[in-house]
C-alpha atoms as a PDB file:
ATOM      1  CA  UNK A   1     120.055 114.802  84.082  1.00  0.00           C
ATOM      2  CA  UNK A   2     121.011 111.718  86.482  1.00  0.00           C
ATOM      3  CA  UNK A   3     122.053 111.230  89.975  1.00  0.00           C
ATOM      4  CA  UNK A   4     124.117 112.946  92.002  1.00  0.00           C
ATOM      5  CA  UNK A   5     122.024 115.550  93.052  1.00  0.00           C
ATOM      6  CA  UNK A   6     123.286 115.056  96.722  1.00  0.00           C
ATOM      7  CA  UNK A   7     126.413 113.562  95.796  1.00  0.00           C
ATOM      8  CA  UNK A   8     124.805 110.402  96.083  1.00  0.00           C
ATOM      9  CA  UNK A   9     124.314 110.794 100.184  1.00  0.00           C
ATOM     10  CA  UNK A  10     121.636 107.676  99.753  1.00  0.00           C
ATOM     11  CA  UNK A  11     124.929 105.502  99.320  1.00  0.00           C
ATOM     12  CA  UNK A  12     127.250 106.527 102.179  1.00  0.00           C
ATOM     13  CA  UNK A  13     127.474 104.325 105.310  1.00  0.00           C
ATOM     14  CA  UNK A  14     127.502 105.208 108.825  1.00  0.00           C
ATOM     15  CA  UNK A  15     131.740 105.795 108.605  1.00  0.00           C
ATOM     16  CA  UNK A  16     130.686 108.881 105.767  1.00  0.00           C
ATOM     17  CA  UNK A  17     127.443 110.190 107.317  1.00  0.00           C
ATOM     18  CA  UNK A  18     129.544 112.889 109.788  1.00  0.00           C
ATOM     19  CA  UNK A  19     131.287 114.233 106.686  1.00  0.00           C
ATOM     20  CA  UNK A  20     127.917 114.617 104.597  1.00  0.00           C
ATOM     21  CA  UNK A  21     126.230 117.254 106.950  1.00  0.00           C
ATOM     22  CA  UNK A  22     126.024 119.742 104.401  1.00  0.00           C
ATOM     23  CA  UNK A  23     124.298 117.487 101.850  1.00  0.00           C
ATOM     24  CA  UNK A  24     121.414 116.245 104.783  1.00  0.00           C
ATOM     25  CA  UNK A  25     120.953 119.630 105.380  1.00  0.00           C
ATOM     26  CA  UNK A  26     120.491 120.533 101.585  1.00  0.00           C
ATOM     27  CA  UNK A  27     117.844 117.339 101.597  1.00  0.00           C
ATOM     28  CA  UNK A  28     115.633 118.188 104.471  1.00  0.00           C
ATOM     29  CA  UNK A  29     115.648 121.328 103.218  1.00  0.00           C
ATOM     30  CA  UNK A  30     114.656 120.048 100.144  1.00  0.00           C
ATOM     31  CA  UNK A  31     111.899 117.797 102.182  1.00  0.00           C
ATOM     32  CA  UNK A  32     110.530 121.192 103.164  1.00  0.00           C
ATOM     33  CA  UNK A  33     110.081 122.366  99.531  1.00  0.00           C
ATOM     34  CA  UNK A  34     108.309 119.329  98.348  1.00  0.00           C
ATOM     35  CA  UNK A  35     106.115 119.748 101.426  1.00  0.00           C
ATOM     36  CA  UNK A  36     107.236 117.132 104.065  1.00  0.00           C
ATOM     37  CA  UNK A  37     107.332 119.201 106.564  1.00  0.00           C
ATOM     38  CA  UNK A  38     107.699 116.737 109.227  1.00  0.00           C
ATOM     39  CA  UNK A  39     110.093 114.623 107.437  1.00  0.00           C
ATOM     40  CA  UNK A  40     112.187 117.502 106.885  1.00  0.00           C
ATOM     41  CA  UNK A  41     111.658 118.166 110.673  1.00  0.00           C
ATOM     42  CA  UNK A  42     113.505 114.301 111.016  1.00  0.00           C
ATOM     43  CA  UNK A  43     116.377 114.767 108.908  1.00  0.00           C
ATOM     44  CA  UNK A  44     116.995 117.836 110.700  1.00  0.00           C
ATOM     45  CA  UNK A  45     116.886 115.927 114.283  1.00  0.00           C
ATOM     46  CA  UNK A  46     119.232 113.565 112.621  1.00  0.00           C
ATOM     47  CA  UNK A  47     121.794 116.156 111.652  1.00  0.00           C
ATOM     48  CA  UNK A  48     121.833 117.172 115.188  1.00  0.00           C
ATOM     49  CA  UNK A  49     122.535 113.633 116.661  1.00  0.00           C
ATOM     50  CA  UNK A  50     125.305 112.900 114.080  1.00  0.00           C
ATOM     51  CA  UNK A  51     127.038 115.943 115.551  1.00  0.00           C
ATOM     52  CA  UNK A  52     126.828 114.529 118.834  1.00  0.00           C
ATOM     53  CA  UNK A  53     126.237 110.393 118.093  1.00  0.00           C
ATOM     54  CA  UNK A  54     128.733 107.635 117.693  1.00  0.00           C
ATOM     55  CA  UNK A  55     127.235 104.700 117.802  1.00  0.00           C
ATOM     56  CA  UNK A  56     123.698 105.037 116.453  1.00  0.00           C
ATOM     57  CA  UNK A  57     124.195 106.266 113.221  1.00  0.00           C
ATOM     58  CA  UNK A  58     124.137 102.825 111.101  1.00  0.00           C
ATOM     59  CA  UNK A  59     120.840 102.039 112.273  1.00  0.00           C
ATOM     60  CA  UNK A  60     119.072 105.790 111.257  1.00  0.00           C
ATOM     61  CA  UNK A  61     121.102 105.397 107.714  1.00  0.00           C
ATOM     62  CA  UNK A  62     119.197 101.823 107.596  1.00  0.00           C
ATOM     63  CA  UNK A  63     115.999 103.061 108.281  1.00  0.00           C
ATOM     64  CA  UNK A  64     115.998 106.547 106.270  1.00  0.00           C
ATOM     65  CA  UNK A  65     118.304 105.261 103.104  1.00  0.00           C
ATOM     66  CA  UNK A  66     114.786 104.539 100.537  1.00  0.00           C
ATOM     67  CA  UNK A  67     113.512 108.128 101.639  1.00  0.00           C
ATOM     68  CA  UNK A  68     117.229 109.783 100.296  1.00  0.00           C
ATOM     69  CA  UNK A  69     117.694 107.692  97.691  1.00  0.00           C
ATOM     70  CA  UNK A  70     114.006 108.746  96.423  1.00  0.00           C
ATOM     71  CA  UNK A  71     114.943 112.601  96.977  1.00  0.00           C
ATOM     72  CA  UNK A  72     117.727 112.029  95.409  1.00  0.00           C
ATOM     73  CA  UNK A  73     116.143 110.352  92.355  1.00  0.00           C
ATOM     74  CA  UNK A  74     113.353 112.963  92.134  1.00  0.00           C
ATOM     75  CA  UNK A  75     115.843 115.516  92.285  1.00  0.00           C
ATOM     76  CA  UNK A  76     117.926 113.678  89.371  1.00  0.00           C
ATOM     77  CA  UNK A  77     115.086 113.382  87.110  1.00  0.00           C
ATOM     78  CA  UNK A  78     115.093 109.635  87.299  1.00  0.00           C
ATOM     79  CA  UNK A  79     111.591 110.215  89.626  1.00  0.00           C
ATOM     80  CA  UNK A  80     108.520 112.348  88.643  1.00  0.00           C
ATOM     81  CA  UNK A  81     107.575 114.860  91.707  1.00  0.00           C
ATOM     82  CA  UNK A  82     104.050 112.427  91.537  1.00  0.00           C
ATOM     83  CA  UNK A  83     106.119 109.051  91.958  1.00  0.00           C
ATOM     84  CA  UNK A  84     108.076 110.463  94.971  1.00  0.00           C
ATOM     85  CA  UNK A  85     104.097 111.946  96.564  1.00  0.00           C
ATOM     86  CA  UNK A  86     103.264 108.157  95.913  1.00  0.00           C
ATOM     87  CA  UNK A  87     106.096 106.122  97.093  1.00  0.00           C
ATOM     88  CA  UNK A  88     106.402 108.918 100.663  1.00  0.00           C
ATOM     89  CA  UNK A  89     102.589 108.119 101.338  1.00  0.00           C
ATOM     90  CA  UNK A  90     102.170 104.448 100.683  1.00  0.00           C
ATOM     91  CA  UNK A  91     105.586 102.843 101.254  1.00  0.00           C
ATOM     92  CA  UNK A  92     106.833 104.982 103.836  1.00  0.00           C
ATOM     93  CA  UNK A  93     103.642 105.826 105.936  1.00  0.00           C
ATOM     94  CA  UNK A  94     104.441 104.027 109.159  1.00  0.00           C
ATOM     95  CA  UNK A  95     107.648 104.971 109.204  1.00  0.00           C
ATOM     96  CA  UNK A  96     107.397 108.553 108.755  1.00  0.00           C
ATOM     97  CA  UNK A  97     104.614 109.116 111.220  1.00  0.00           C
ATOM     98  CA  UNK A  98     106.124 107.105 114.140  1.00  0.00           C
ATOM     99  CA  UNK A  99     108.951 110.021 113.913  1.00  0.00           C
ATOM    100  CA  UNK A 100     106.103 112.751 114.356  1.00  0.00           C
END
């Protein structure tokens, strides 16, 4: 099986993102269930500010797109469960725990 696993929420833009609720909430759930607690925890602070944002939202998509594309990807198969453990503690380190 390939992509689509969150009907491919890592390519939708800032114009999309309000529309797509259901599918960030499906991936920080999702977050939870691998174990990122606290990244999870971020995804679900975003869904709350799209609700109520206008302006900001290009800028979050920008900065969060490599962790839902990789969710996305493990989810899809393309991604072992190990590469995604690997690529959420060494690439995205800073990022994440700035958020915490």
């Amino acid at each position: 099986m390939s992509g689509g696993s969150y009907n491919y929420l890592y390519c939708v833009d800032s114009t999309e993102i309000e529309d797509r609720l259901d599918d960030l909430e499906s991936m920080a759930e999702r977050l939870v269930g691998l174990g990122y607690q606290d990244e999870a925890k971020a995804f679900f602070r975003f869904i709350e500010q799209v609700k109520l944002m206008k302006t900001k939202k290009s800028s979050f998509l920008e900065e969060y797109n490599d962790i839902m594309h990789g969710v996305e990807w493990t989810d899809s198969g393309d991604w072992s469960k190990e590469s995604f453990k690997e690529f959420m503690e060494n690439r995205f380190k800073d990022l994440l725990t700035k958020d915490k």
